[in-house]
C-alpha atoms as a PDB file:
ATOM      1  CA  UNK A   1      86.531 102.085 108.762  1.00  0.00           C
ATOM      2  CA  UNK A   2      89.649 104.168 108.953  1.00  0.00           C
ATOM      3  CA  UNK A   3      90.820 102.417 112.283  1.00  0.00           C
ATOM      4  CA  UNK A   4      90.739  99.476 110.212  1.00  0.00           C
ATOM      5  CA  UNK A   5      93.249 101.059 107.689  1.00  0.00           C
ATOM      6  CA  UNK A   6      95.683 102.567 110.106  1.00  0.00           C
ATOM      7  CA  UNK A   7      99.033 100.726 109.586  1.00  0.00           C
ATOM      8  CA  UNK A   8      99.592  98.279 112.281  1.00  0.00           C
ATOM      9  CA  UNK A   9     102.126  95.631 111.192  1.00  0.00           C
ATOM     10  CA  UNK A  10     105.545  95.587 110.621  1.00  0.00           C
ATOM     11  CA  UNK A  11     106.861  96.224 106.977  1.00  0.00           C
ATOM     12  CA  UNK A  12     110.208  94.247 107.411  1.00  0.00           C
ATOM     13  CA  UNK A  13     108.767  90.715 107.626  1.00  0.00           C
ATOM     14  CA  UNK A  14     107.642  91.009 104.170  1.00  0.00           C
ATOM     15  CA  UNK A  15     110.914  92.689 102.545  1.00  0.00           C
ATOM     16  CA  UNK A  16     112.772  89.999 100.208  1.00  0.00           C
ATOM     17  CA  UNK A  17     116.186  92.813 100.288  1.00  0.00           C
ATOM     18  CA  UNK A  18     117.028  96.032 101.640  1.00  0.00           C
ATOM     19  CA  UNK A  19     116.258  98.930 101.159  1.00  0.00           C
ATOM     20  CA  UNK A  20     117.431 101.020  97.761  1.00  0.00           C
ATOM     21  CA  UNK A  21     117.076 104.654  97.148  1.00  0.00           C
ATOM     22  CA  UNK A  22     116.180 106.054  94.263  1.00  0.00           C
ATOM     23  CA  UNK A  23     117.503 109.291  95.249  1.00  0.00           C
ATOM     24  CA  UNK A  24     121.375 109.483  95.808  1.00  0.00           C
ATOM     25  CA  UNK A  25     121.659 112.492  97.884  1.00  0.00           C
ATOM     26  CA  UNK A  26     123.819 114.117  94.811  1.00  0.00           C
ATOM     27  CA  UNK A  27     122.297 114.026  91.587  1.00  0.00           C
ATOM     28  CA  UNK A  28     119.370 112.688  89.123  1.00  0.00           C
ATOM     29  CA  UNK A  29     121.866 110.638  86.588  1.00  0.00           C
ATOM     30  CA  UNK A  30     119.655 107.368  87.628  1.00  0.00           C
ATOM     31  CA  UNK A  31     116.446 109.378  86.128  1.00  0.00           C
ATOM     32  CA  UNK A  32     115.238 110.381  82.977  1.00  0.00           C
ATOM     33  CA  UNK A  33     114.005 113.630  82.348  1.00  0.00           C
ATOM     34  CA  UNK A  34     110.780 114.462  79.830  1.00  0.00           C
ATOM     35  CA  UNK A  35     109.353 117.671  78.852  1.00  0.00           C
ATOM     36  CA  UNK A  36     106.015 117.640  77.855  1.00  0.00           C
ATOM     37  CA  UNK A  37     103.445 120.530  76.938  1.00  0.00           C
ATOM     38  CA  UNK A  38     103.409 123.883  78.498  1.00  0.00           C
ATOM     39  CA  UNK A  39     100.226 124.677  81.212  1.00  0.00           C
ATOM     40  CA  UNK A  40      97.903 126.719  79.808  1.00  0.00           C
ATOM     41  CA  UNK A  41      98.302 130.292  81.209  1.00  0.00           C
ATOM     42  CA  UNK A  42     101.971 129.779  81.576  1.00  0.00           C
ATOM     43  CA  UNK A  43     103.379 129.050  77.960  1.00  0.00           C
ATOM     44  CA  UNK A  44     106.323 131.609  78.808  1.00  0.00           C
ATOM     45  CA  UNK A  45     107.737 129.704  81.307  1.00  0.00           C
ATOM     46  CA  UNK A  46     107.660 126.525  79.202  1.00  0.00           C
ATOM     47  CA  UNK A  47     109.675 128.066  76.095  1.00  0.00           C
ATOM     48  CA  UNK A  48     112.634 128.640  79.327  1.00  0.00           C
ATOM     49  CA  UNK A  49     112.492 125.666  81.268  1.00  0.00           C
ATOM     50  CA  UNK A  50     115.087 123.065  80.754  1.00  0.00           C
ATOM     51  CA  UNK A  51     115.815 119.359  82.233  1.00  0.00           C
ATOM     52  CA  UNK A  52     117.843 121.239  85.160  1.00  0.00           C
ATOM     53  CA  UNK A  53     115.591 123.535  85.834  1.00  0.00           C
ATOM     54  CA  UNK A  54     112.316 121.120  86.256  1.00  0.00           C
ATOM     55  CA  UNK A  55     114.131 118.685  88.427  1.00  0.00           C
ATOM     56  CA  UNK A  56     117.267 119.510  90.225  1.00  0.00           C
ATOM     57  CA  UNK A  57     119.075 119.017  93.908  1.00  0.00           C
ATOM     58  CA  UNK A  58     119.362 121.954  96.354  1.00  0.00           C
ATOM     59  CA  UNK A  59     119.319 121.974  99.901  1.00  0.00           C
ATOM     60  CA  UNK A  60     116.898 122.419 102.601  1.00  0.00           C
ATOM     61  CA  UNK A  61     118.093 122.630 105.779  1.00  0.00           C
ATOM     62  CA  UNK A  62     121.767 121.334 105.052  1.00  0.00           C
ATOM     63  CA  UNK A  63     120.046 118.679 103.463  1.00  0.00           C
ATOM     64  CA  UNK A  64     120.233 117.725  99.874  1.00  0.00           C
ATOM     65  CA  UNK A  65     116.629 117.474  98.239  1.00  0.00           C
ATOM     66  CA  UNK A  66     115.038 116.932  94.750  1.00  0.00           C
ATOM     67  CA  UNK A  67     112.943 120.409  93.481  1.00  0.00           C
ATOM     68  CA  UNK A  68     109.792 120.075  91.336  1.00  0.00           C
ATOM     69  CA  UNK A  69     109.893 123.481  89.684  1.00  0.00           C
ATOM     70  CA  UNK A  70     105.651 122.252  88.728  1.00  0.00           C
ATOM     71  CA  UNK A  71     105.657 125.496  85.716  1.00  0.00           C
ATOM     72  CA  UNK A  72     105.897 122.763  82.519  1.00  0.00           C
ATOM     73  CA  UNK A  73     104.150 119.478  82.435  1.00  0.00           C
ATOM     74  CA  UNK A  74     107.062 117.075  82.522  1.00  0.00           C
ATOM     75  CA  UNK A  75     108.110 114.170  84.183  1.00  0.00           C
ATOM     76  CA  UNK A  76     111.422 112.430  86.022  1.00  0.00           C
ATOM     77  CA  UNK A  77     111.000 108.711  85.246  1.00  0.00           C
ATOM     78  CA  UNK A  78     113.091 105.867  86.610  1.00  0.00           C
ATOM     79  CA  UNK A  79     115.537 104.134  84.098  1.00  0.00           C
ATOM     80  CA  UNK A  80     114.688 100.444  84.845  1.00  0.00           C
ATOM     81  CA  UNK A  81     111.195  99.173  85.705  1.00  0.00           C
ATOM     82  CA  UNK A  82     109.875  97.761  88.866  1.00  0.00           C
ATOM     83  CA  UNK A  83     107.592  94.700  90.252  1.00  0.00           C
ATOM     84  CA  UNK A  84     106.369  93.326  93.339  1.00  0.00           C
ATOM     85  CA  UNK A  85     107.673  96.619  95.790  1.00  0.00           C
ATOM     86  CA  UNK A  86     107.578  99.067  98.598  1.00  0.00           C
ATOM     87  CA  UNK A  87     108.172 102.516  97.178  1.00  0.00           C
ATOM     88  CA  UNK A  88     108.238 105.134 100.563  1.00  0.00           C
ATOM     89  CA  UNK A  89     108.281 109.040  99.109  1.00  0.00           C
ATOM     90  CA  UNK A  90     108.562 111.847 101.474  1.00  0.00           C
ATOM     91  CA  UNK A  91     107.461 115.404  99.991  1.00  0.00           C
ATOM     92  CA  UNK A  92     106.505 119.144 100.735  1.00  0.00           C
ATOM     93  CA  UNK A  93     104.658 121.496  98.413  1.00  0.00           C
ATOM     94  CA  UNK A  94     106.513 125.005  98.090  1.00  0.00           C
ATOM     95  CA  UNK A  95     104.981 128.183  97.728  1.00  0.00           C
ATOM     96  CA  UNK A  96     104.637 128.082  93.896  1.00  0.00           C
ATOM     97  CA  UNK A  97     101.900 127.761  91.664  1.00  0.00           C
ATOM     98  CA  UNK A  98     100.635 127.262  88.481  1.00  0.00           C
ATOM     99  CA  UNK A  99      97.483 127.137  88.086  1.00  0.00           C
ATOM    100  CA  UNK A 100      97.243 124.310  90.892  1.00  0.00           C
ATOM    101  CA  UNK A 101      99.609 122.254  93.182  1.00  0.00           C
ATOM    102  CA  UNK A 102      99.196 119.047  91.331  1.00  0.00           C
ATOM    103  CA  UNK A 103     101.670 116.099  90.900  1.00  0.00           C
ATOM    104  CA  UNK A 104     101.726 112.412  90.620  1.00  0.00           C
ATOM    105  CA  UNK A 105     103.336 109.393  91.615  1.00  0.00           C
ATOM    106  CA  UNK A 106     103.395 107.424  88.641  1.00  0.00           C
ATOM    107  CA  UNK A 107     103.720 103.549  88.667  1.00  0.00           C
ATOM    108  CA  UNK A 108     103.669 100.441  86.238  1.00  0.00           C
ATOM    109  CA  UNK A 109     104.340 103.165  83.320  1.00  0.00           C
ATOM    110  CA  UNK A 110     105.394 101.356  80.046  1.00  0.00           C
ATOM    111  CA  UNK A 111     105.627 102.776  76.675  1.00  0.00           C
ATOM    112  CA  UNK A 112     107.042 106.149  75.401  1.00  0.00           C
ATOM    113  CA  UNK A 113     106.812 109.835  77.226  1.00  0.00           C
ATOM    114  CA  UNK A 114     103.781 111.635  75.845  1.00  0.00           C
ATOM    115  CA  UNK A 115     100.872 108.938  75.729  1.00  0.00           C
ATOM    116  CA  UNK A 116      99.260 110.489  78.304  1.00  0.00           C
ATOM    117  CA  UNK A 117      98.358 114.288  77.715  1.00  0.00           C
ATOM    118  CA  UNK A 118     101.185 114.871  75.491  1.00  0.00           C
ATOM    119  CA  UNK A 119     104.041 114.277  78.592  1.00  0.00           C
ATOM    120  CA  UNK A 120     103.649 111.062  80.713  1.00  0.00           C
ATOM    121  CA  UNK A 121     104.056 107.298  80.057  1.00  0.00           C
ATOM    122  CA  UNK A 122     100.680 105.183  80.291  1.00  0.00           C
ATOM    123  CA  UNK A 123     101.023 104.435  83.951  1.00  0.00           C
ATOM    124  CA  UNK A 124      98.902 104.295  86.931  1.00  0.00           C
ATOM    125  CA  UNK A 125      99.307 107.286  89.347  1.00  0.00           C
ATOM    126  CA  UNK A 126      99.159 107.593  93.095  1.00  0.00           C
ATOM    127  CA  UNK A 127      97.735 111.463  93.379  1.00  0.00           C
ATOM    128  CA  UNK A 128      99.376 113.884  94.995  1.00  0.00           C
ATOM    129  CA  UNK A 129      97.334 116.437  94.055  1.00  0.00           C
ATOM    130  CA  UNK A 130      96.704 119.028  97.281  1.00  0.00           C
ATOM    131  CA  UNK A 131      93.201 117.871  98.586  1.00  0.00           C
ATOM    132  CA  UNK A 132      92.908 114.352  96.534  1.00  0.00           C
ATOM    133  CA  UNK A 133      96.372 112.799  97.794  1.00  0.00           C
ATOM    134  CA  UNK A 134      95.989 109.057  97.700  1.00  0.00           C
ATOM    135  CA  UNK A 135      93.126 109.168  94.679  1.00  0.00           C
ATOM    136  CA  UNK A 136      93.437 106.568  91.805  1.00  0.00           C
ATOM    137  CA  UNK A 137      93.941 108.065  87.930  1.00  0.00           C
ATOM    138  CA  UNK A 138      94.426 105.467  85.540  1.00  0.00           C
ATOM    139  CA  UNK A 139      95.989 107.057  81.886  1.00  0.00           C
ATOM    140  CA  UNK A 140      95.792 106.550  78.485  1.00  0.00           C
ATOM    141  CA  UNK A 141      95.354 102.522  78.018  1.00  0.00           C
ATOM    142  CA  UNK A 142      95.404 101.291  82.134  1.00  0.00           C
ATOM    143  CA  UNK A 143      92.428  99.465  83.809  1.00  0.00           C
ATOM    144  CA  UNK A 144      92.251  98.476  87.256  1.00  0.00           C
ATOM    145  CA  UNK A 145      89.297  96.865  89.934  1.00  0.00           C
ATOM    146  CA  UNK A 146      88.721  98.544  93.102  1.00  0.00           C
ATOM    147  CA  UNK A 147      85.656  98.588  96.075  1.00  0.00           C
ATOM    148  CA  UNK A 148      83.787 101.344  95.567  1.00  0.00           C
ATOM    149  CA  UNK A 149      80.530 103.626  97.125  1.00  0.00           C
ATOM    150  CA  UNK A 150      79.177 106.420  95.700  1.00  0.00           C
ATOM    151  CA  UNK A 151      80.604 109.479  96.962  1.00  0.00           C
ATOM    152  CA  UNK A 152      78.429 111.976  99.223  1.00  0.00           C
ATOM    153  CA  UNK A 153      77.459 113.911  96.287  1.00  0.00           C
ATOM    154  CA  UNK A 154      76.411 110.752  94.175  1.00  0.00           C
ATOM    155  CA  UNK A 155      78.550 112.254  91.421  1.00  0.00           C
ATOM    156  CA  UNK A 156      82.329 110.079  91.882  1.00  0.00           C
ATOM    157  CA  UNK A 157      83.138 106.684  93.381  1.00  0.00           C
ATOM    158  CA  UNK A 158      85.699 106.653  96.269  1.00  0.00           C
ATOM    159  CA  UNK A 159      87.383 103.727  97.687  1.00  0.00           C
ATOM    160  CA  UNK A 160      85.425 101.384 100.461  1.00  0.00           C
ATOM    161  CA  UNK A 161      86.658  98.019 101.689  1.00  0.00           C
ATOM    162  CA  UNK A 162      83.092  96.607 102.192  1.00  0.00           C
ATOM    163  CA  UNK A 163      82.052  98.648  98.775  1.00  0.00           C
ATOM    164  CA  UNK A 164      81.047  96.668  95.458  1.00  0.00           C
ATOM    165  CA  UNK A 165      84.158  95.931  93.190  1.00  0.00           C
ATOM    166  CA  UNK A 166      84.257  97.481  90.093  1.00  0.00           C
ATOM    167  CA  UNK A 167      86.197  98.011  86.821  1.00  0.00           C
ATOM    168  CA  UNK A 168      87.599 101.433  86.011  1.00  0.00           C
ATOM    169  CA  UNK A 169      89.282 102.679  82.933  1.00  0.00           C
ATOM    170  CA  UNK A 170      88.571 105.265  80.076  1.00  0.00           C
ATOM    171  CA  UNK A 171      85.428 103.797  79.081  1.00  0.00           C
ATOM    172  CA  UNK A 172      84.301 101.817  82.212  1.00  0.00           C
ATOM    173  CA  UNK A 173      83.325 104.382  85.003  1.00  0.00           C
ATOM    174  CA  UNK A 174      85.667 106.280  84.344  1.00  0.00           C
ATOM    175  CA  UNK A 175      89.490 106.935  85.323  1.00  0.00           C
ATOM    176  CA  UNK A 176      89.199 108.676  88.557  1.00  0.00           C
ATOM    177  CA  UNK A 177      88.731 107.388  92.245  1.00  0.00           C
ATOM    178  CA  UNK A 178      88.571 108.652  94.791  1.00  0.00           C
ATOM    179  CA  UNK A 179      90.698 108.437  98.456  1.00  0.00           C
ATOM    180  CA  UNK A 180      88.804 106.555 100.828  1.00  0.00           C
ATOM    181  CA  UNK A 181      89.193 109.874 103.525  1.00  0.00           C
ATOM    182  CA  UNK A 182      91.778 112.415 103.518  1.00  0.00           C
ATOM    183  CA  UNK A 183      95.266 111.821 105.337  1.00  0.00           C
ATOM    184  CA  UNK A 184      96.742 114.430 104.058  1.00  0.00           C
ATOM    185  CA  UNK A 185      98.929 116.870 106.325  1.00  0.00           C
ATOM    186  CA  UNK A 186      98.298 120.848 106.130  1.00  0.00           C
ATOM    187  CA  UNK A 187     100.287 123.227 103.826  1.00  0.00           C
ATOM    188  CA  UNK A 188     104.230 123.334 104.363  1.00  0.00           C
ATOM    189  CA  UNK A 189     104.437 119.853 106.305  1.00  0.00           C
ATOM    190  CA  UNK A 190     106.208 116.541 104.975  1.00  0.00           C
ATOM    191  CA  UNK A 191     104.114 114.066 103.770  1.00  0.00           C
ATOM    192  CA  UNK A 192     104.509 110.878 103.497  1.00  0.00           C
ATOM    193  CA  UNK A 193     103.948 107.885 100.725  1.00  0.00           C
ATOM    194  CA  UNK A 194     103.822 104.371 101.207  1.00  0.00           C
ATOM    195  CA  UNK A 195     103.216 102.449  97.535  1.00  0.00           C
ATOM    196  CA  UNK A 196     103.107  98.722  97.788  1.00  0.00           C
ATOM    197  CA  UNK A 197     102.612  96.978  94.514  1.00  0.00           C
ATOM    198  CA  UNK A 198     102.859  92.566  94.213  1.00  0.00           C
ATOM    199  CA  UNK A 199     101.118  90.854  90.956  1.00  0.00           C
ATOM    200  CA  UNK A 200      98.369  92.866  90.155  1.00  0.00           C
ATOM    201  CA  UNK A 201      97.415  94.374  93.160  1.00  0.00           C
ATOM    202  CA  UNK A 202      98.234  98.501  94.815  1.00  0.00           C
ATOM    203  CA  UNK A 203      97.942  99.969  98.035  1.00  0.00           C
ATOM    204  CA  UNK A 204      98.102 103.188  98.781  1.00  0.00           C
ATOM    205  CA  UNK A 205      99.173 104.130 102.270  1.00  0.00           C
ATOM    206  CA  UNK A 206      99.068 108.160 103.082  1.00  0.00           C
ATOM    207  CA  UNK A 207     100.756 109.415 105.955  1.00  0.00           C
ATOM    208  CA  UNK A 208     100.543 105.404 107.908  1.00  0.00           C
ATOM    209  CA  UNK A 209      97.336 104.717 106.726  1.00  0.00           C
ATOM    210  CA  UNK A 210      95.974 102.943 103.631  1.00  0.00           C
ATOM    211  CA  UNK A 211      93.124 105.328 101.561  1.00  0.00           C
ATOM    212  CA  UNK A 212      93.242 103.253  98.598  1.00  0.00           C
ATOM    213  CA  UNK A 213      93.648  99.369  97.279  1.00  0.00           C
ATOM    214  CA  UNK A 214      93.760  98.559  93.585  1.00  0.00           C
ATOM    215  CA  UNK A 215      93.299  95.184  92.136  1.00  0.00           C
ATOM    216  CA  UNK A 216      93.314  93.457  88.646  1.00  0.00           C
ATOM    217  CA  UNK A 217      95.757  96.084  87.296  1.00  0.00           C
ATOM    218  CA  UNK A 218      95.891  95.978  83.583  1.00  0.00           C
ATOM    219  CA  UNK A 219      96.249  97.222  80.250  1.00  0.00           C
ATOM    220  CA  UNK A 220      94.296  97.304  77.262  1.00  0.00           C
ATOM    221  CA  UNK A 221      95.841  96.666  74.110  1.00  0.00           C
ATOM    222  CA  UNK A 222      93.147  96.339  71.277  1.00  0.00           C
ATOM    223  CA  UNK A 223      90.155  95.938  73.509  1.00  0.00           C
ATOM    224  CA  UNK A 224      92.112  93.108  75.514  1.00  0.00           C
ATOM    225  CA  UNK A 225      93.081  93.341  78.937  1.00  0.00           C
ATOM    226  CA  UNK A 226      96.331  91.604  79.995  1.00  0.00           C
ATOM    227  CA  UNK A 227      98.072  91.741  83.557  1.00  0.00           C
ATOM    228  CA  UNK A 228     100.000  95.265  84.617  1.00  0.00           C
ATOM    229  CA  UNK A 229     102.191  93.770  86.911  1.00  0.00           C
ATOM    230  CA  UNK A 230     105.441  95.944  87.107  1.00  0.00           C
ATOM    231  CA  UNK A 231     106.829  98.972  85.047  1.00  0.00           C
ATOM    232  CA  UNK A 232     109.038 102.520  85.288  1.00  0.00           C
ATOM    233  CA  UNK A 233     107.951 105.169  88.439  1.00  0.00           C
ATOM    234  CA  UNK A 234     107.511 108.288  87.375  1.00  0.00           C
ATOM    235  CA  UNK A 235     107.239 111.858  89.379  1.00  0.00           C
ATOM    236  CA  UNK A 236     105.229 114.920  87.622  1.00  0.00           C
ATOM    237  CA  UNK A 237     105.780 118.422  87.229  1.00  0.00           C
ATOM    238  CA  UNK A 238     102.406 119.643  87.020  1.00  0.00           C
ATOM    239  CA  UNK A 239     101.525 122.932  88.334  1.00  0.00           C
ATOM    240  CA  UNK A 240     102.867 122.800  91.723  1.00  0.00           C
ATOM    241  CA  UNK A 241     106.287 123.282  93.133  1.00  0.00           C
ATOM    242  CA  UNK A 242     107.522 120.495  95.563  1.00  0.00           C
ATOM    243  CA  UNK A 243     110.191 118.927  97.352  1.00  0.00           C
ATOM    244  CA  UNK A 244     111.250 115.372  97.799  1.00  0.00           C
ATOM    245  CA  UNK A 245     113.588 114.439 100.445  1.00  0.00           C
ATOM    246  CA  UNK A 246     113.732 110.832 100.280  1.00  0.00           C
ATOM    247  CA  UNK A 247     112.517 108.377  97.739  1.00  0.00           C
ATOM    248  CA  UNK A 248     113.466 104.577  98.880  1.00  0.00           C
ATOM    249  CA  UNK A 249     112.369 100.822  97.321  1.00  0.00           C
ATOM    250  CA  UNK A 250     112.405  97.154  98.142  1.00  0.00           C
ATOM    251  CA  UNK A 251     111.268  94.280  96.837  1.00  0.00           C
ATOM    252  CA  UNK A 252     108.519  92.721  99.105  1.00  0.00           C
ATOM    253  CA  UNK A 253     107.482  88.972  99.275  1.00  0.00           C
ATOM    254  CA  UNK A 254     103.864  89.659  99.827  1.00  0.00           C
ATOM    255  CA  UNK A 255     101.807  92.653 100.697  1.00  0.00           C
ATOM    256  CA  UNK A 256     100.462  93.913 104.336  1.00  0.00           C
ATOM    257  CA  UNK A 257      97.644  91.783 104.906  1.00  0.00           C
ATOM    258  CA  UNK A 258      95.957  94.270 107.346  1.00  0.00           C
ATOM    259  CA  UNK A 259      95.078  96.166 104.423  1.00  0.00           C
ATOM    260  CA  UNK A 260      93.308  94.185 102.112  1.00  0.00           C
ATOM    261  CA  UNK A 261      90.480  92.983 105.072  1.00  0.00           C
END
């Protein structure tokens, strides 16, 4: 199964412009910057962190790179909203923690900061969590299909292309699934994310190769589902410190077929 993932095809044929980053080697002023709630255990750092101090540039390596400080649950959202994309983030956990190195990539988020646990936007995320990189969390009022199996402990479902589709969300199995396999790279390396969003379909592509594929992405407004289709990206502060070195997007035509076989 996971030679059948492995990315294979090339990207460009499917990009309707060039590339855009999100990052401009210099500054955050195309981001918007939310505190949320302190983590529990660290409530002392919360009452001193600031904007600046949660998300700012410094350099790596004579390179200029965003820092995740991860000690307050906050997030770094885009100002404009996206559809129908190829969003490529590189990152590197640092040797900080708070409790755990957890983040998220957050996409299709609409509404106002603090829906979700106090902080975020309701939004889809792309984990980045250490260990479950790739893994699907749907917040507050987002729904999406996927191909599931049981996993190996019979106690989560985890992405399979030949699994049996099913509907996830708060109430309907839950909000969590799992990677398809780990692709993650050890401790201290880059790693890199490939998000490729077109109508209501996701991929997610870890390190080349594609551990996830969302379909039917929606949200539920009074009981009724209607078509998630496009919305702001967010990045979390959420226990872990990180770096991001590049964060890139461009509107595709169509998405990798390779993947959804």
């Amino acid at each position: 199964m996971k030679n059948l993932l492995v990315l294979t095809i090339c990207f460009l044929a499917l990009s309707a412009y060039s590339q855009k980053s999100l990052f401009n080697g210099k500054n955050l002023k195309n981001w918007d910057i939310h505190l949320g709630t302190p983590i529990t255990g660290f409530e002392d750092l919360a009452k001193k962190a600031t904007p600046e101090t949660t998300y700012q540039v410094v350099s790596i390596d004579g390179h200029k790179v965003i820092h995740v400080s991860g000690d307050i649950f906050a997030s770094m959202a885009t100002k404009v909203e996206f559809e129908n994309y190829h969003l490529h983030l590189e990152f590197k956990w640092g040797e900080k923690v708070y409790g755990q190195r957890n983040s998220g990539l957050l996409y299709h988020s609409f509404g106002p900061f603090g829906t979700a646990f106090g902080t975020w936007m309701a939004t889809i995320e792309h984990q980045m969590m250490h260990g479950s990189l790739g893994d699907t969390y749907l917040m507050a009022n987002t729904s999406c299909e996927t191909k599931v199996i049981k996993t190996g402990d019979g106690k989560n479902y985890m992405y399979d292309p030949e699994g049996i589709p099913m509907s996830f969300n708060e109430t309907d199995n839950g909000h969590s699934i799992k990677k398809a396999f780990d692709a993650e790279k050890p401790l201290g390396e880059w790693n890199t994310i490939d998000l490729y969003c077109y109508g209501q379909t996701s991929i997610h592509v870890v390190n080349g190769q594609a551990v996830m594929v969302n379909t039917k992405c929606s949200k539920i407004e009074n009981g009724v589902k209607t078509p998630l289709t496009k919305g702001k990206i967010q990045i979390q502060s959420e226990g872990g410190e990180f770096y991001i070195r590049k964060i890139t997007i461009e509107k595709i035509k169509g998405l990798p077929s390779d993947f959804l076989r």
